[in-house]
C-alpha atoms as a PDB file:
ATOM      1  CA  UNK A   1    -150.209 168.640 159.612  1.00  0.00           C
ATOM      2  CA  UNK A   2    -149.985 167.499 155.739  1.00  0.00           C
ATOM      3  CA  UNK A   3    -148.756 171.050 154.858  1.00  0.00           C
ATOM      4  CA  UNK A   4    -146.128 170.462 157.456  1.00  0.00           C
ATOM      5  CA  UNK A   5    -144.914 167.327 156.100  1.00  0.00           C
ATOM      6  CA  UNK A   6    -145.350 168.015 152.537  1.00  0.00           C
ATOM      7  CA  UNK A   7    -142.487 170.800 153.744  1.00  0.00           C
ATOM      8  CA  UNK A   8    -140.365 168.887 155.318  1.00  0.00           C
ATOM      9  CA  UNK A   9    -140.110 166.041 152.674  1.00  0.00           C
ATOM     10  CA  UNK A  10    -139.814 168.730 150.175  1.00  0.00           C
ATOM     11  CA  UNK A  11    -136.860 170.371 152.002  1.00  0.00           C
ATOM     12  CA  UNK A  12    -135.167 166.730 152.404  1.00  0.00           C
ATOM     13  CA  UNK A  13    -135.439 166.283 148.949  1.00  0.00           C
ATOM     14  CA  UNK A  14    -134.066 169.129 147.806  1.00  0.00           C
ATOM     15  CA  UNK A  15    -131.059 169.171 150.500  1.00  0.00           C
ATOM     16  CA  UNK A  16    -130.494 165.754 148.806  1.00  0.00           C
ATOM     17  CA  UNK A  17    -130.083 166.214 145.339  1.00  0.00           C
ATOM     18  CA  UNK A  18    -128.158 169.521 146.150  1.00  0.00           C
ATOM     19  CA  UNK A  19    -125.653 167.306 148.224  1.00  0.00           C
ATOM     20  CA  UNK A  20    -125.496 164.856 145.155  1.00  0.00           C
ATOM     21  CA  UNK A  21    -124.790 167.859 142.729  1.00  0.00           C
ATOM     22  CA  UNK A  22    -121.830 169.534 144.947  1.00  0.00           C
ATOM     23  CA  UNK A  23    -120.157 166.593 145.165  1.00  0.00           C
ATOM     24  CA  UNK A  24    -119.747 166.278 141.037  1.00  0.00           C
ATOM     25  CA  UNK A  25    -116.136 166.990 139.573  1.00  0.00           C
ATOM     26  CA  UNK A  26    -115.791 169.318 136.593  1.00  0.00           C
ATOM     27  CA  UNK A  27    -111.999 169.570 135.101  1.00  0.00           C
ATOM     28  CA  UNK A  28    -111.310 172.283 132.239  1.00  0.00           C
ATOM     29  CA  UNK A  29    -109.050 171.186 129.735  1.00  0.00           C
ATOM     30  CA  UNK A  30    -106.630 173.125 127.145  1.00  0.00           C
ATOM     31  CA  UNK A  31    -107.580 170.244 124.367  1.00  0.00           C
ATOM     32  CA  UNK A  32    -109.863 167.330 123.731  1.00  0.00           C
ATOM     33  CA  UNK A  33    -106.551 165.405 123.653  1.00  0.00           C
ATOM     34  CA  UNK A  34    -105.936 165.989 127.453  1.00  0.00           C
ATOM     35  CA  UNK A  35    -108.946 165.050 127.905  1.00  0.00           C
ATOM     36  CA  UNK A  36    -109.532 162.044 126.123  1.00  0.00           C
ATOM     37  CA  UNK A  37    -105.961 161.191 127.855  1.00  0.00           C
ATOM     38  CA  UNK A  38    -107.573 161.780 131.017  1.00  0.00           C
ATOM     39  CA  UNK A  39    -110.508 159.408 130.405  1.00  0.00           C
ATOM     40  CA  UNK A  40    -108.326 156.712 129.468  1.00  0.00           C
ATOM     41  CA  UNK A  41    -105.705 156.939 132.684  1.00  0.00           C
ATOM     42  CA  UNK A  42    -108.650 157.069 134.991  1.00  0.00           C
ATOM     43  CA  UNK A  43    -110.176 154.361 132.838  1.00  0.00           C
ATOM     44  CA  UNK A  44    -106.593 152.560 133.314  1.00  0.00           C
ATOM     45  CA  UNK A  45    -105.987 152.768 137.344  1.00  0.00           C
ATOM     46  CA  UNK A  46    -107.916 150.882 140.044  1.00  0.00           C
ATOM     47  CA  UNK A  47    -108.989 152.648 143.159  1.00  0.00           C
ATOM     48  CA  UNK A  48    -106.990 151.154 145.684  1.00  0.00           C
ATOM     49  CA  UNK A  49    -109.488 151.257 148.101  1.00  0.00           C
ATOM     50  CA  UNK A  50    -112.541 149.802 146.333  1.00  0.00           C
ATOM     51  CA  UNK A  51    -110.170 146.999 144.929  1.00  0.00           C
ATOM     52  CA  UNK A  52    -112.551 146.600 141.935  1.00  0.00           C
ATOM     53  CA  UNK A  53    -113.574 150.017 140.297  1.00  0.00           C
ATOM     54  CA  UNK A  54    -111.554 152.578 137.978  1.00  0.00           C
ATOM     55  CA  UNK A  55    -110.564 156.290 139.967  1.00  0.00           C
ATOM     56  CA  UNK A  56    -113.243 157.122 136.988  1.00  0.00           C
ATOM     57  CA  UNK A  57    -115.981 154.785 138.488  1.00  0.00           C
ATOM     58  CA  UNK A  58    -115.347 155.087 142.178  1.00  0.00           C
ATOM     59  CA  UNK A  59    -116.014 158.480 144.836  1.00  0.00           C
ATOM     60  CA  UNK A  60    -113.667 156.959 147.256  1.00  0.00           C
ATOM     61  CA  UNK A  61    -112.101 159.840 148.827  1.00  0.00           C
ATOM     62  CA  UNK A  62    -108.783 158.265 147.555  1.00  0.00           C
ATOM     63  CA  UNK A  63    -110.365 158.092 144.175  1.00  0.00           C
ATOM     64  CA  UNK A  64    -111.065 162.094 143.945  1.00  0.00           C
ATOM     65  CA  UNK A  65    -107.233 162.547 144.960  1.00  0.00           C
ATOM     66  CA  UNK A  66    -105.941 160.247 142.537  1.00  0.00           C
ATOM     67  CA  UNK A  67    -108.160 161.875 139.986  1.00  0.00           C
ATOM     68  CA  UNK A  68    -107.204 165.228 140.758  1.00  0.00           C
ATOM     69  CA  UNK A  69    -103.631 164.115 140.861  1.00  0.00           C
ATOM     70  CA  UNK A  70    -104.145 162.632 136.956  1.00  0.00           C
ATOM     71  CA  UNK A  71    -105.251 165.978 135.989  1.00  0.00           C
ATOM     72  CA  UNK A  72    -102.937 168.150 137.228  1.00  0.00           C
ATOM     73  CA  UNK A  73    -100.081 165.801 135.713  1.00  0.00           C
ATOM     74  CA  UNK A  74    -101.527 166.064 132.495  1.00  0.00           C
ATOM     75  CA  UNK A  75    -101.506 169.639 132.432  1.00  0.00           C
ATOM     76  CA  UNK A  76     -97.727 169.930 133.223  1.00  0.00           C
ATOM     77  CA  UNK A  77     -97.526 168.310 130.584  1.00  0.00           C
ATOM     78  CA  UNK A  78     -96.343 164.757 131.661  1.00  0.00           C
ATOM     79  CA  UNK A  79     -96.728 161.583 129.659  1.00  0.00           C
ATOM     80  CA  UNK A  80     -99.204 158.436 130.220  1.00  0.00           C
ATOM     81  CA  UNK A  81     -96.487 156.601 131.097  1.00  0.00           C
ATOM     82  CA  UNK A  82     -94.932 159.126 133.743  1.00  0.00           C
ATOM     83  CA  UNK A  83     -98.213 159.389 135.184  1.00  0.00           C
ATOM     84  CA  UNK A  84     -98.416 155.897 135.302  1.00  0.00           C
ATOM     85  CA  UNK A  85     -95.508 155.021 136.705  1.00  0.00           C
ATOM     86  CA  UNK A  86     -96.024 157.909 139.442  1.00  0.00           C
ATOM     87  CA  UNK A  87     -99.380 155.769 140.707  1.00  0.00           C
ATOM     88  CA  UNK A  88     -97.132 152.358 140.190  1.00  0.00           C
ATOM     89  CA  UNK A  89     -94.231 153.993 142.779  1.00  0.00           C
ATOM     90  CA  UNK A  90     -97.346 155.178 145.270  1.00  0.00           C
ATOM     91  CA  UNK A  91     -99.486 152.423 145.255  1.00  0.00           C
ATOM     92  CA  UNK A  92     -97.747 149.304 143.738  1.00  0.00           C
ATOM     93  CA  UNK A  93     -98.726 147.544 140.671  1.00  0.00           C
ATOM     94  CA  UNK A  94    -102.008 146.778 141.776  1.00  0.00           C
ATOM     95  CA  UNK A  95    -103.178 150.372 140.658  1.00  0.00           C
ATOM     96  CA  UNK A  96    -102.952 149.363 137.292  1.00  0.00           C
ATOM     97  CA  UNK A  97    -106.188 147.777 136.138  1.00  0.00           C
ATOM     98  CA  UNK A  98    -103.708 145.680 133.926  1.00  0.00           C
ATOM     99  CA  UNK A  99    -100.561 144.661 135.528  1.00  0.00           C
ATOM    100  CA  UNK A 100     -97.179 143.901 134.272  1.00  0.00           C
ATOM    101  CA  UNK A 101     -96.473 140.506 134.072  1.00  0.00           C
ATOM    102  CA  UNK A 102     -93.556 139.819 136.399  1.00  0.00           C
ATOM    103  CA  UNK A 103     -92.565 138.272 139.688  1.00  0.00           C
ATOM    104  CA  UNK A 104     -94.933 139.777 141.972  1.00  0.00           C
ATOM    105  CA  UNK A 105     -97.795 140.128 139.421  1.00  0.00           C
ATOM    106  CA  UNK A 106     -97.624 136.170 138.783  1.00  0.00           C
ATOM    107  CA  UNK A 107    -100.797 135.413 140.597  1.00  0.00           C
ATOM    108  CA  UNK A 108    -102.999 137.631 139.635  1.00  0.00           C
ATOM    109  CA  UNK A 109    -102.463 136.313 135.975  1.00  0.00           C
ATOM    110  CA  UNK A 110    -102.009 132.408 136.335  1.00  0.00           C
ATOM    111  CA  UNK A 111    -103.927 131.922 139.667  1.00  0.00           C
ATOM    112  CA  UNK A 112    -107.195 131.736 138.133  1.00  0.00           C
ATOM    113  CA  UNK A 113    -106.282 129.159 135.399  1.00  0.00           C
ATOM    114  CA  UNK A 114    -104.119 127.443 138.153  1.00  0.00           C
ATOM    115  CA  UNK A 115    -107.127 127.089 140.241  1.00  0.00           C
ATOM    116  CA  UNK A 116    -109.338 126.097 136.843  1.00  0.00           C
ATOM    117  CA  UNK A 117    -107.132 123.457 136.584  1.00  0.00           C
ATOM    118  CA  UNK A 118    -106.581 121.850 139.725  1.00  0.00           C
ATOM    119  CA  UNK A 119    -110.918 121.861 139.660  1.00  0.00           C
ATOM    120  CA  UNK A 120    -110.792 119.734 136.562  1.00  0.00           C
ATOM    121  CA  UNK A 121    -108.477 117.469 138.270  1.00  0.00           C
ATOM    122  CA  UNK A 122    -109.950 117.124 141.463  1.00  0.00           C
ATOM    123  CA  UNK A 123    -112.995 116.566 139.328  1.00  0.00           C
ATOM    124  CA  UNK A 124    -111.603 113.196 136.789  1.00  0.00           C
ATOM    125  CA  UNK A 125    -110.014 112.009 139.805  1.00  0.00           C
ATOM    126  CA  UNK A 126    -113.310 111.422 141.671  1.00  0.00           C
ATOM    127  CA  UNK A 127    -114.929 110.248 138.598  1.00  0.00           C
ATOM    128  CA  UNK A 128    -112.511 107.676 138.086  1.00  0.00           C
ATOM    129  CA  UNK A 129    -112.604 107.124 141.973  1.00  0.00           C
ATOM    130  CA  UNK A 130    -116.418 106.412 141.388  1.00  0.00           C
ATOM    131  CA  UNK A 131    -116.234 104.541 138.273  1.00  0.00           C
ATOM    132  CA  UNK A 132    -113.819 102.027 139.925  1.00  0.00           C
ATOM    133  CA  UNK A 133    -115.736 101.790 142.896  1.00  0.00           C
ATOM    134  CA  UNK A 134    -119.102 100.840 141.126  1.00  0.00           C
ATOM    135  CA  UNK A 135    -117.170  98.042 138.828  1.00  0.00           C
ATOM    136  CA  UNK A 136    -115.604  96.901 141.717  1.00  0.00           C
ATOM    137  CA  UNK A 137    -117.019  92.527 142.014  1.00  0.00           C
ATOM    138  CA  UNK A 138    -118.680  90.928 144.726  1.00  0.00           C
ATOM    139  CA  UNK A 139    -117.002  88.062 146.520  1.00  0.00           C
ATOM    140  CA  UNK A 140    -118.684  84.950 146.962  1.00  0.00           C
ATOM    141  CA  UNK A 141    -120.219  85.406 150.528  1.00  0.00           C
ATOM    142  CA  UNK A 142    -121.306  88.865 149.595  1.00  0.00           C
ATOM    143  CA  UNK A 143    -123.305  87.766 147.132  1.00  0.00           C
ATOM    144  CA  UNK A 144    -124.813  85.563 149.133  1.00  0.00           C
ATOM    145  CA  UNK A 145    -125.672  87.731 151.891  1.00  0.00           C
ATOM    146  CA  UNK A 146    -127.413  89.663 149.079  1.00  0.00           C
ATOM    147  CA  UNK A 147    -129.550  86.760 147.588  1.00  0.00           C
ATOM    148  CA  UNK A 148    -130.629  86.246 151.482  1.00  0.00           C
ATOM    149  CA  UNK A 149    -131.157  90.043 152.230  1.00  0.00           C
ATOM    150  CA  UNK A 150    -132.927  90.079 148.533  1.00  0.00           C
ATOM    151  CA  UNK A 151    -134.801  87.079 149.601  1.00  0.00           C
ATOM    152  CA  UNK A 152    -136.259  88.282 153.497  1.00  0.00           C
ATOM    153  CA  UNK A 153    -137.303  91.471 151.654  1.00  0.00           C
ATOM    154  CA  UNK A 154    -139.582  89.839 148.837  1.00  0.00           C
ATOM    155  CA  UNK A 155    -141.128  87.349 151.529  1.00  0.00           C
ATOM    156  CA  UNK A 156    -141.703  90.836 153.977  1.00  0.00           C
ATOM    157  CA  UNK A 157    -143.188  92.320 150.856  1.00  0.00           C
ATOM    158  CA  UNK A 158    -145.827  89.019 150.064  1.00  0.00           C
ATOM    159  CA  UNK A 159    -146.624  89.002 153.614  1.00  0.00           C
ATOM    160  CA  UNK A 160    -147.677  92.616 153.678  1.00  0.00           C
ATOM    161  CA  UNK A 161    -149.477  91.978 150.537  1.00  0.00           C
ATOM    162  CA  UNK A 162    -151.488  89.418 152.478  1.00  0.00           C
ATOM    163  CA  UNK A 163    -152.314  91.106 155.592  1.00  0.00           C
ATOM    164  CA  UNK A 164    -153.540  94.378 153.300  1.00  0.00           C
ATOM    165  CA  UNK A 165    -156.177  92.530 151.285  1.00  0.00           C
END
């Protein structure tokens, strides 16, 4: 019975990391300068899919297609910037790790200080709010009714002072 599953996790294992090996990508290039060029475009573009990786970081399915589409562009021979702009016209300017700063792109670049911003206000607004609130004087028959509140709970206190000892 051991023998039998010492086999079978054996075989699992091995059916594993044969699965993990086949699905590795290997791309031959002419020069290291096609290949350093590849690095950095798949460095560049996001994986539209995972929304927050590279096509260099991600196995999205889309990824390995956008990958493969990088390489075969750079060996015809056309420019970062073609290859680029290919991925802008397919996906939009999201692709772009780093987007162009233009109309549609507007958010994604001042949105986050925008939002920073409108915290820190929210923020001296409620301290002032506070501030105001804690200076704020008592009229004459609050005060009163504060001295007799004051009053009832130092007489409860002597009487259960008393009844203790």
């Amino acid at each position: 019975m051991m023998r039998l599953l010492f086999l079978l996790l054996t075989l699992t294992f091995t059916l594993g990391l044969g699965q993990s090996m086949a699905s590795a990508e290997f791309y031959e290039f002419e020069t290291a300068e096609q290949e350093r060029r590849f690095n950095q475009l798949t460095g560049e573009l996001r994986c539209p899919k995972c929304q927050n990786q590279t096509i260099a970081d991600s196995d999205a399915p889309l990824s390995q297609d956008m990958r493969q589409r990088v390489y075969e562009m750079i060996m015809a021979g056309n420019t970062n910037a073609e290859i680029i702009d290919f991925m802008k016209v397919r996906y939009g300017d999201f692709v772009h790790y780093r987007p162009p700063v233009n109309r549609s792109t507007l958010i994604l670049w001042f949105g986050p200080l925008l939002a920073f911003l409108i915290g820190i206000i929210v923020i001296v607004i409620n301290v002032r709010m506070r501030r105001n609130d804690a200076e704020a004087e008592l009229t004459a028959e609050e005060e009163a009714r504060l001295r007799a509140v004051m009053a009832a709970g130092d007489s409860n206190e002597s009487k259960k002072e008393e009844h203790t000892n």
